[in-house]
C-alpha atoms as a PDB file:
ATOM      1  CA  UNK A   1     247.431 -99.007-163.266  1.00  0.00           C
ATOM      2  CA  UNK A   2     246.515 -96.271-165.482  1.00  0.00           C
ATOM      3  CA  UNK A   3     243.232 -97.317-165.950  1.00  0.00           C
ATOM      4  CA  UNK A   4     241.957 -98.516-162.666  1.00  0.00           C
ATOM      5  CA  UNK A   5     242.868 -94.836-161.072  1.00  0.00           C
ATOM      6  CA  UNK A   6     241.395 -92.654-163.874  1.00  0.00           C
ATOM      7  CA  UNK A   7     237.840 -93.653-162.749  1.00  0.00           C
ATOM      8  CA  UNK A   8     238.355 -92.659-159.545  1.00  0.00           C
ATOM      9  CA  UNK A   9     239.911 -89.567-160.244  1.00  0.00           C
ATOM     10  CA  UNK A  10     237.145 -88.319-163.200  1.00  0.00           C
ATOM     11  CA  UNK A  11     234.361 -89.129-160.092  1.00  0.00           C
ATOM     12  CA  UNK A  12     236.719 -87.443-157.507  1.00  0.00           C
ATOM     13  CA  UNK A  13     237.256 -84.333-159.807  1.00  0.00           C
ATOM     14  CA  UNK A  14     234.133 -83.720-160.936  1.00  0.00           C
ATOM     15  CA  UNK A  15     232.280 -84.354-157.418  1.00  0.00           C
ATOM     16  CA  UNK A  16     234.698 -81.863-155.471  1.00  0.00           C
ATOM     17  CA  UNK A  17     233.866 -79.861-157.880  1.00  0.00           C
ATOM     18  CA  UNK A  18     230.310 -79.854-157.899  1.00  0.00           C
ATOM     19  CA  UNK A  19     229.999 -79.345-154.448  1.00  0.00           C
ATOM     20  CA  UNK A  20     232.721 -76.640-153.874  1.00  0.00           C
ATOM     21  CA  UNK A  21     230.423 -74.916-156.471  1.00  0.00           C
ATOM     22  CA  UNK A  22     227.337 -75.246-154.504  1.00  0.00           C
ATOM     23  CA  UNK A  23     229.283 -73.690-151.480  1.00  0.00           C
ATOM     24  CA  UNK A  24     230.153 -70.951-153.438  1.00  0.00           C
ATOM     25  CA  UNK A  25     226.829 -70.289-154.813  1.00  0.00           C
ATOM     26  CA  UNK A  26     225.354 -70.382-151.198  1.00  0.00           C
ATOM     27  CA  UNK A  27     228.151 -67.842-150.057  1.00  0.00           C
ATOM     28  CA  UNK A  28     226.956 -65.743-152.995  1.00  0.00           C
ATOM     29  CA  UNK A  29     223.308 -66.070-151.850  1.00  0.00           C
ATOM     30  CA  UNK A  30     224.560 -65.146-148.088  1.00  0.00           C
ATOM     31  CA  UNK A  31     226.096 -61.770-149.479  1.00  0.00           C
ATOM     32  CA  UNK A  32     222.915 -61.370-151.304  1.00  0.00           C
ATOM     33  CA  UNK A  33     220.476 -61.772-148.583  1.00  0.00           C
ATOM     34  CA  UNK A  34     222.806 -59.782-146.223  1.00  0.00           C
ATOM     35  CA  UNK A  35     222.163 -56.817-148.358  1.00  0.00           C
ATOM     36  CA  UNK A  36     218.249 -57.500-148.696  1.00  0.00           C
ATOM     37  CA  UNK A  37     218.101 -57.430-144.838  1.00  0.00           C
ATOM     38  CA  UNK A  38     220.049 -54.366-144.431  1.00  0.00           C
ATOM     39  CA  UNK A  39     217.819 -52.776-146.796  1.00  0.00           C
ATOM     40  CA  UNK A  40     214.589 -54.404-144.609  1.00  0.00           C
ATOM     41  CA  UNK A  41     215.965 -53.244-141.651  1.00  0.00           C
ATOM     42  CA  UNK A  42     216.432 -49.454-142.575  1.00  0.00           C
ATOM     43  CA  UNK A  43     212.779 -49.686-144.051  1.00  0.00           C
ATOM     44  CA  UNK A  44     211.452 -51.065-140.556  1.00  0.00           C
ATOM     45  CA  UNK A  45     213.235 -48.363-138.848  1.00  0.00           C
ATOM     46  CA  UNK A  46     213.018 -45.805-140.813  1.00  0.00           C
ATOM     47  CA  UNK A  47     210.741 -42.441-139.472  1.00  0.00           C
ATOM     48  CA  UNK A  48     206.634 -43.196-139.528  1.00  0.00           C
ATOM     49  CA  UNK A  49     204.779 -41.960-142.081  1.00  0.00           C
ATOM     50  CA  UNK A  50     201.378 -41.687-142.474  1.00  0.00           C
ATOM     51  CA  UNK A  51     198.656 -44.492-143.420  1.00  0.00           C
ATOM     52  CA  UNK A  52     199.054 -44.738-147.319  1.00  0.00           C
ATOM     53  CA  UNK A  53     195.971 -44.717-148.879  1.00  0.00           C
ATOM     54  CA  UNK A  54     195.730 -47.874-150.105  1.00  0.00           C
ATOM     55  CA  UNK A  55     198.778 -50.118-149.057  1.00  0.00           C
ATOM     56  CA  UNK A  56     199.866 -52.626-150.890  1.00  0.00           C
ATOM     57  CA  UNK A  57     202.339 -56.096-150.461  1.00  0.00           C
ATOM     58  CA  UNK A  58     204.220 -55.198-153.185  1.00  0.00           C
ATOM     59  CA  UNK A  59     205.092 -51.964-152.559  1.00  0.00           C
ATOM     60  CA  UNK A  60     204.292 -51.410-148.408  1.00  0.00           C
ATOM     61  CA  UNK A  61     205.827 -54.173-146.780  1.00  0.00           C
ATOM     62  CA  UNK A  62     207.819 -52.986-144.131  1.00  0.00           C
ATOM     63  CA  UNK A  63     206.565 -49.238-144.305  1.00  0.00           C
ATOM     64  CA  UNK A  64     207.138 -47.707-140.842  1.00  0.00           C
ATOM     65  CA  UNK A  65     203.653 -45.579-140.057  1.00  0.00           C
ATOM     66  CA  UNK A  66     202.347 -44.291-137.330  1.00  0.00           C
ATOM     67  CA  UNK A  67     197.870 -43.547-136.926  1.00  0.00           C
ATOM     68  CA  UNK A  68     195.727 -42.296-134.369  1.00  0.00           C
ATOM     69  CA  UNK A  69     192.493 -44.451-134.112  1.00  0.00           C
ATOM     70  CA  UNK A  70     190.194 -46.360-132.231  1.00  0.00           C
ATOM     71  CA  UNK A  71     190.805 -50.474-131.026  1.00  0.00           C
ATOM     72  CA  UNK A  72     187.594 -51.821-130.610  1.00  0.00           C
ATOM     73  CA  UNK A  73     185.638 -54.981-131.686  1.00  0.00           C
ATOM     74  CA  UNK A  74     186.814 -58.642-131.492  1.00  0.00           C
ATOM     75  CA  UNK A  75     189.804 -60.217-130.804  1.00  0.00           C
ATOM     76  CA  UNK A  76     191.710 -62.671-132.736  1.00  0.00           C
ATOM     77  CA  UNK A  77     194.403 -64.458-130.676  1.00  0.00           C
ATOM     78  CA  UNK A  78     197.061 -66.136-132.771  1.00  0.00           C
ATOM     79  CA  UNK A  79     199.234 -68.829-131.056  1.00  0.00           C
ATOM     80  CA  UNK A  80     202.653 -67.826-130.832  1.00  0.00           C
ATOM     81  CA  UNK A  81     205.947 -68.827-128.457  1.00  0.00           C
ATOM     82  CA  UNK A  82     208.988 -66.148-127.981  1.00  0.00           C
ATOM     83  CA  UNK A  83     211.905 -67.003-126.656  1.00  0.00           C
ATOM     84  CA  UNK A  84     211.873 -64.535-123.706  1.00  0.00           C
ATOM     85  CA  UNK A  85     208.110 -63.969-122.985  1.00  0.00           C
ATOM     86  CA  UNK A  86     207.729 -67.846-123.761  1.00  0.00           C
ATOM     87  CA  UNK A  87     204.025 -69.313-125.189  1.00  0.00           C
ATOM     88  CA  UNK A  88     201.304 -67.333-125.467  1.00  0.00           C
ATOM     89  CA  UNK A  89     199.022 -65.457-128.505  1.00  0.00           C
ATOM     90  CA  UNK A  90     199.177 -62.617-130.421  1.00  0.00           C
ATOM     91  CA  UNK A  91     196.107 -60.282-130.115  1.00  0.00           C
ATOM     92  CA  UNK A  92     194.784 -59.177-133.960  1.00  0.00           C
ATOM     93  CA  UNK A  93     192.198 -56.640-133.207  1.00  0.00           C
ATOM     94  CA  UNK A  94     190.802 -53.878-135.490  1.00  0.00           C
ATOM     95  CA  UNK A  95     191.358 -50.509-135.542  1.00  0.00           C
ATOM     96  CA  UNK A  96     189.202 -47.540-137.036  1.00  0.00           C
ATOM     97  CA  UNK A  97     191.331 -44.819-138.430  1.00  0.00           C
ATOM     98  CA  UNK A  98     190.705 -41.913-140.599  1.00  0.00           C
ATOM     99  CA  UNK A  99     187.286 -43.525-141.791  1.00  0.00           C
ATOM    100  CA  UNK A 100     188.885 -46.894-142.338  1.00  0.00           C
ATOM    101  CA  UNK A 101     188.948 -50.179-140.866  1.00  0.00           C
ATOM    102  CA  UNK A 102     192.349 -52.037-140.375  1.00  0.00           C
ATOM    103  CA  UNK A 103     193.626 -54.762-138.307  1.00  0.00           C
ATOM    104  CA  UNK A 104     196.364 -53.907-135.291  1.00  0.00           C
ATOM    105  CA  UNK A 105     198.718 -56.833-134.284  1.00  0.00           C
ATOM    106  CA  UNK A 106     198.918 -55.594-130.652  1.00  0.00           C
ATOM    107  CA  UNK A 107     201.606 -57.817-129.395  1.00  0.00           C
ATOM    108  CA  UNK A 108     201.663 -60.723-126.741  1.00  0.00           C
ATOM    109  CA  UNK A 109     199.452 -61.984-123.633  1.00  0.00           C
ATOM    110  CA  UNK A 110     200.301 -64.750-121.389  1.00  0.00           C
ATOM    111  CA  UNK A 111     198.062 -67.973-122.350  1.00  0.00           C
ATOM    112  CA  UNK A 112     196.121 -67.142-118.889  1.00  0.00           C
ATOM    113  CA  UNK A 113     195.213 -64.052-119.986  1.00  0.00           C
ATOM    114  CA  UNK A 114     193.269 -64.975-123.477  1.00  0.00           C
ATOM    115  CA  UNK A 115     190.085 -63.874-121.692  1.00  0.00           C
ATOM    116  CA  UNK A 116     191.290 -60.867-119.708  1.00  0.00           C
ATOM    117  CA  UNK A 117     189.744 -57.367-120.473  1.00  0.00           C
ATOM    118  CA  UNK A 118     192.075 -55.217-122.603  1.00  0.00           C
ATOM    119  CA  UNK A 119     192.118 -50.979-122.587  1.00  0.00           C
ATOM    120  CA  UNK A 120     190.498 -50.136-125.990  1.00  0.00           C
ATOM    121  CA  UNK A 121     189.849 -46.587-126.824  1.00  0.00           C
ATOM    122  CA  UNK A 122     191.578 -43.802-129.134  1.00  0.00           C
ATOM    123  CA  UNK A 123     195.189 -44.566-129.294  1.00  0.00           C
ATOM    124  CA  UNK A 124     197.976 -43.540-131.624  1.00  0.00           C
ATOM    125  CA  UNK A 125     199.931 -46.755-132.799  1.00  0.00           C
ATOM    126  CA  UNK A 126     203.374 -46.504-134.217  1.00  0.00           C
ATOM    127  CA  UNK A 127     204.691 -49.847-136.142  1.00  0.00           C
ATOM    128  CA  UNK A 128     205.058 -51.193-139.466  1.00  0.00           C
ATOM    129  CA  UNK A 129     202.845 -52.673-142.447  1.00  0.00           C
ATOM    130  CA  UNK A 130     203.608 -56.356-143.066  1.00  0.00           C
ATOM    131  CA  UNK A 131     201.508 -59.005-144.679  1.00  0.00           C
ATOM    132  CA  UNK A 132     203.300 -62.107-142.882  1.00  0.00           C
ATOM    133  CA  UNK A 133     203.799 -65.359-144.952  1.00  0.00           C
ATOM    134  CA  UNK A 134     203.256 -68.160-141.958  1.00  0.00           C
ATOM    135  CA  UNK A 135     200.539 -70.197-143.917  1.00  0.00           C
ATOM    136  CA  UNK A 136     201.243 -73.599-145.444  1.00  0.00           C
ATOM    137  CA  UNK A 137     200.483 -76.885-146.151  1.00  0.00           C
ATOM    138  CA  UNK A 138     200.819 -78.075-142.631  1.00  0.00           C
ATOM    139  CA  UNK A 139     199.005 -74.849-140.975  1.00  0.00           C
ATOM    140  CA  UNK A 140     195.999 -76.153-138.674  1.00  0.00           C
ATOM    141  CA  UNK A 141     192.848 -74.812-139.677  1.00  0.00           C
ATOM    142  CA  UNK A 142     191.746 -71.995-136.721  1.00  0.00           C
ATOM    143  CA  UNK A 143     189.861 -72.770-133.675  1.00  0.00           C
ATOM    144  CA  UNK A 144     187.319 -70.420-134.651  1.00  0.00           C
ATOM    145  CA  UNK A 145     184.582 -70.752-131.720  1.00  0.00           C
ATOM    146  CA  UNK A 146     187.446 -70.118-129.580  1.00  0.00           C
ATOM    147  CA  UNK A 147     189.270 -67.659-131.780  1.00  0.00           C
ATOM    148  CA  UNK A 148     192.255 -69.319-131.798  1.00  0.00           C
ATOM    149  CA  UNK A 149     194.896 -69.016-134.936  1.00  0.00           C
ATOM    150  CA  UNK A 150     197.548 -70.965-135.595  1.00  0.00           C
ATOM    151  CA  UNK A 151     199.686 -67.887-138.422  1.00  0.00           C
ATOM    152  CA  UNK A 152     198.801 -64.414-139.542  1.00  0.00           C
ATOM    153  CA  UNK A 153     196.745 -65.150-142.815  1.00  0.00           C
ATOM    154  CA  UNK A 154     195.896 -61.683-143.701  1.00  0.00           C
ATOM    155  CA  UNK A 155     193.020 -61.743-145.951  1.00  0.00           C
ATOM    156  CA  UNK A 156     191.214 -65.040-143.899  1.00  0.00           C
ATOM    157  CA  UNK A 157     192.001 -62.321-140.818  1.00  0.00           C
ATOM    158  CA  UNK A 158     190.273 -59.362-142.021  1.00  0.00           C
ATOM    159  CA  UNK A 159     187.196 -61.348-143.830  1.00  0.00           C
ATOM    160  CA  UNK A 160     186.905 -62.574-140.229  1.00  0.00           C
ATOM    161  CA  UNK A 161     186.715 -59.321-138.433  1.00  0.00           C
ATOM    162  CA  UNK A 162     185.352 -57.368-141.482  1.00  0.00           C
ATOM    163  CA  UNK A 163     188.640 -55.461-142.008  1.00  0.00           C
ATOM    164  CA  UNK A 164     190.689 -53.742-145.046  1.00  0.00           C
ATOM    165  CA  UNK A 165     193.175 -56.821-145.487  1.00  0.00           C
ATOM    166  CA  UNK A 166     195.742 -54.750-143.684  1.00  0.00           C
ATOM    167  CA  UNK A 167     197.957 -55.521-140.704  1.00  0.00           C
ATOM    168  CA  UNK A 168     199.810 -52.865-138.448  1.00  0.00           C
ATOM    169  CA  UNK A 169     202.529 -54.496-136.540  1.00  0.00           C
ATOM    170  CA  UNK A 170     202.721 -52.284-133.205  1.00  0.00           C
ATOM    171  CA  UNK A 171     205.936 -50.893-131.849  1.00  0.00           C
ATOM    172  CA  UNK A 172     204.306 -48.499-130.075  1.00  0.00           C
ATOM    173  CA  UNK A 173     200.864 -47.362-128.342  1.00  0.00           C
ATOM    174  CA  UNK A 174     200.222 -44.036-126.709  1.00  0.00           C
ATOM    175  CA  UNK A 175     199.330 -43.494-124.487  1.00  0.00           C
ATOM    176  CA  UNK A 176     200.509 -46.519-122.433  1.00  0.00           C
ATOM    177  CA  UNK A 177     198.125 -48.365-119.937  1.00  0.00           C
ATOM    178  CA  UNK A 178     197.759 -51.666-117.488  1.00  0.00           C
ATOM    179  CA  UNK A 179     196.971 -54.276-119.263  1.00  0.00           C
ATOM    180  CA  UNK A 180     198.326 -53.732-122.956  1.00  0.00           C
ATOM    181  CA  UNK A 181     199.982 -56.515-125.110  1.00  0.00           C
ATOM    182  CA  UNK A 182     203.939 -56.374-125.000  1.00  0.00           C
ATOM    183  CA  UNK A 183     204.551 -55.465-128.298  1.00  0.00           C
ATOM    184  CA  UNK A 184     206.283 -58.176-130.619  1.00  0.00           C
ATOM    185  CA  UNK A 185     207.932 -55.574-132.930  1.00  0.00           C
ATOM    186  CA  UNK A 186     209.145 -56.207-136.760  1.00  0.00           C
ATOM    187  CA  UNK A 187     212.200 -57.031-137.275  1.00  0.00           C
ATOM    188  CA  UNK A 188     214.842 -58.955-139.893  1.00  0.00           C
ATOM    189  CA  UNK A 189     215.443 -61.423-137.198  1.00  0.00           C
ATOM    190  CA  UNK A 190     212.478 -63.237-138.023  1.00  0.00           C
ATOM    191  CA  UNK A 191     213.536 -63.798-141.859  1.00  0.00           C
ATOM    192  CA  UNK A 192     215.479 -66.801-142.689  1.00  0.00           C
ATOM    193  CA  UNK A 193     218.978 -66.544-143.573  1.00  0.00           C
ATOM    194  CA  UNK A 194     220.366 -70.365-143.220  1.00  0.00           C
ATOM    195  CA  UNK A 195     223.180 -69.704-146.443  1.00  0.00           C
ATOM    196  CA  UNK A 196     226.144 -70.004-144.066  1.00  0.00           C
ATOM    197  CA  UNK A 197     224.966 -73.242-142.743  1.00  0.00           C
ATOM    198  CA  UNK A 198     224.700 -74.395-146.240  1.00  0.00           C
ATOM    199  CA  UNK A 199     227.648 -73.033-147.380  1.00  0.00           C
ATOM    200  CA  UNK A 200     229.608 -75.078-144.785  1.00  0.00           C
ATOM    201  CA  UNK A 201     227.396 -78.469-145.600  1.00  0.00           C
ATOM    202  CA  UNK A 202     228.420 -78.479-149.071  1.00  0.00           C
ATOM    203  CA  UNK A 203     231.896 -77.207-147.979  1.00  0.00           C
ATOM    204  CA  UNK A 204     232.394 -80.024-145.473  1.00  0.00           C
ATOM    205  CA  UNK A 205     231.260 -82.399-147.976  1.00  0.00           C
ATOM    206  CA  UNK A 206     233.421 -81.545-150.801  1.00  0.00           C
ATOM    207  CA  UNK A 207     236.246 -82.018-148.292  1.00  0.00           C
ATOM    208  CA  UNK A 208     234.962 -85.828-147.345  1.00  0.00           C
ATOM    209  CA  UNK A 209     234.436 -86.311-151.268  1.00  0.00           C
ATOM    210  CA  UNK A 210     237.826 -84.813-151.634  1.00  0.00           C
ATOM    211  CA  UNK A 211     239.260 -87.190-148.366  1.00  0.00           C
ATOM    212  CA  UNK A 212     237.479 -90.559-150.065  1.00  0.00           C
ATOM    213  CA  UNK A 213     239.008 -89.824-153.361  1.00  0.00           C
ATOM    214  CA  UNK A 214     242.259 -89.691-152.123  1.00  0.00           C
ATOM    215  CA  UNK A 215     241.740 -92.968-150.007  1.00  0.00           C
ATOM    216  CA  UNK A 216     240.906 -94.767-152.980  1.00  0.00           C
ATOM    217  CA  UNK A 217     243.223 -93.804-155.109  1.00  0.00           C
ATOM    218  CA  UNK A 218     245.873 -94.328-152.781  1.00  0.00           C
ATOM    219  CA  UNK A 219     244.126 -98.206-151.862  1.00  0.00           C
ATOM    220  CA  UNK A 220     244.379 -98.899-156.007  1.00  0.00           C
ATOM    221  CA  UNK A 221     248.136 -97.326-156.597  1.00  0.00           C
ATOM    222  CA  UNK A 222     248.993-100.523-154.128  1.00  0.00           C
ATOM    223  CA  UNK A 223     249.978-103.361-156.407  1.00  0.00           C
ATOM    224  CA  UNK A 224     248.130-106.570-156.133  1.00  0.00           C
ATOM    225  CA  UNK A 225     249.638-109.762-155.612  1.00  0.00           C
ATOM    226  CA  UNK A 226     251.149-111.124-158.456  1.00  0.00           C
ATOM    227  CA  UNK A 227     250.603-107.590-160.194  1.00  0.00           C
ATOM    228  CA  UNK A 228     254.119-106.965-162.322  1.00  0.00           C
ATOM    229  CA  UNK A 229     253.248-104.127-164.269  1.00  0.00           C
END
């Protein structure tokens, strides 16, 4: 009897384990994370500065800054879908600023209105510096006679409008006029924080490991016909 339940048992143990350990790393992860956003989120909102002079990933991401400049020059429209304002693109254009050239993510147009006429002009823009990570293996080359993007590469952006590789995520333009982009502000929101979903996988799991275990131990404690030990 002995022997036909300490299989079982060694498999049962150890697996519940395993997995209850995985939960609690994810949990860990979750706490982690939590704190990495908080600190993203008081760097997003934090009072504008001005335009470093030479911003960097590593050490600008985030930064809240505010310029005065000129939007002029070609659009790049970048195909995006909210959940309130629905499909539609995001309009990259550049912007000259205290003798440099950046890029200005200007925020959302209907799909109808890719070819509309947009206010250009001197404007002060208030946002934040991000260099987005939406490029990957599966990432559809753009649709470049029609200017049509399919993620924010930074770099392949500004070597295509003959920019400083450097994108300025609008919160605000002033002044405000008919026929501007709805800003699509930065926020944490947009950065993927799935732990708690794991957690409870690997929970729920070690709880059917734990339930199977127990139903086969319980099946071999039965004795089997004839069995007299």
């Amino acid at each position: 009897m002995r022997q036909r339940l300490l299989v079982p048992l060694l498999f049962g143990v150890l697996g519940t384990g395993m997995l209850v350990g995985l939960g609690v790393w994810q949990v860990q992860r979750m706490v982690w994370k939590h704190g990495v956003l908080a600190e993203i989120d008081a760097r997003i909102h934090e009072a504008p500065a001005a335009l470093p002079e030479a911003p960097e990933p590593a050490t600008d991401r985030y930064r809240a800054v505010s310029a005065t400049g000129v939007l002029g020059g070609p659009e790049i429209h970048v195909l995006v879908s909210t959940k309130e304002l629905g499909a539609g693109y995001r309009v990259i254009q550049p912007f000259n600023t205290d003798g440099r050239r950046i890029m200005a993510d200007r925020g959302f147009i209907d799909l109808a209105d890719k070819d509309a006429a947009r206010p250009g002009g001197t404007v002060t823009l208030t946002g934040n510096l991000h260099w987005p990570d939406e490029v990957d293996s599966y990432t559809p080359d753009p649709d470049e006679e029609r200017g049509i993007w399919f993620a924010r590469d930074v770099p392949a952006l500004a070597a295509r409008l003959g920019t400083d590789p450097v994108l300025l995520i609008v919160r605000d333009a002033a002044p405000k006029r008919s026929g501007d982009p709805i800003p699509l502000p930065l926020d944490s929101a947009t950065i993927p924080d799935d732990h708690l979903e794991y957690a409870i996988t690997w929970f729920s799991l070690a709880v059917v490991w734990a339930g199977m275990t127990l139903y086969l131990v319980r099946r071999r404690m039965r004795p089997e016909k004839g069995d007299t030990t």
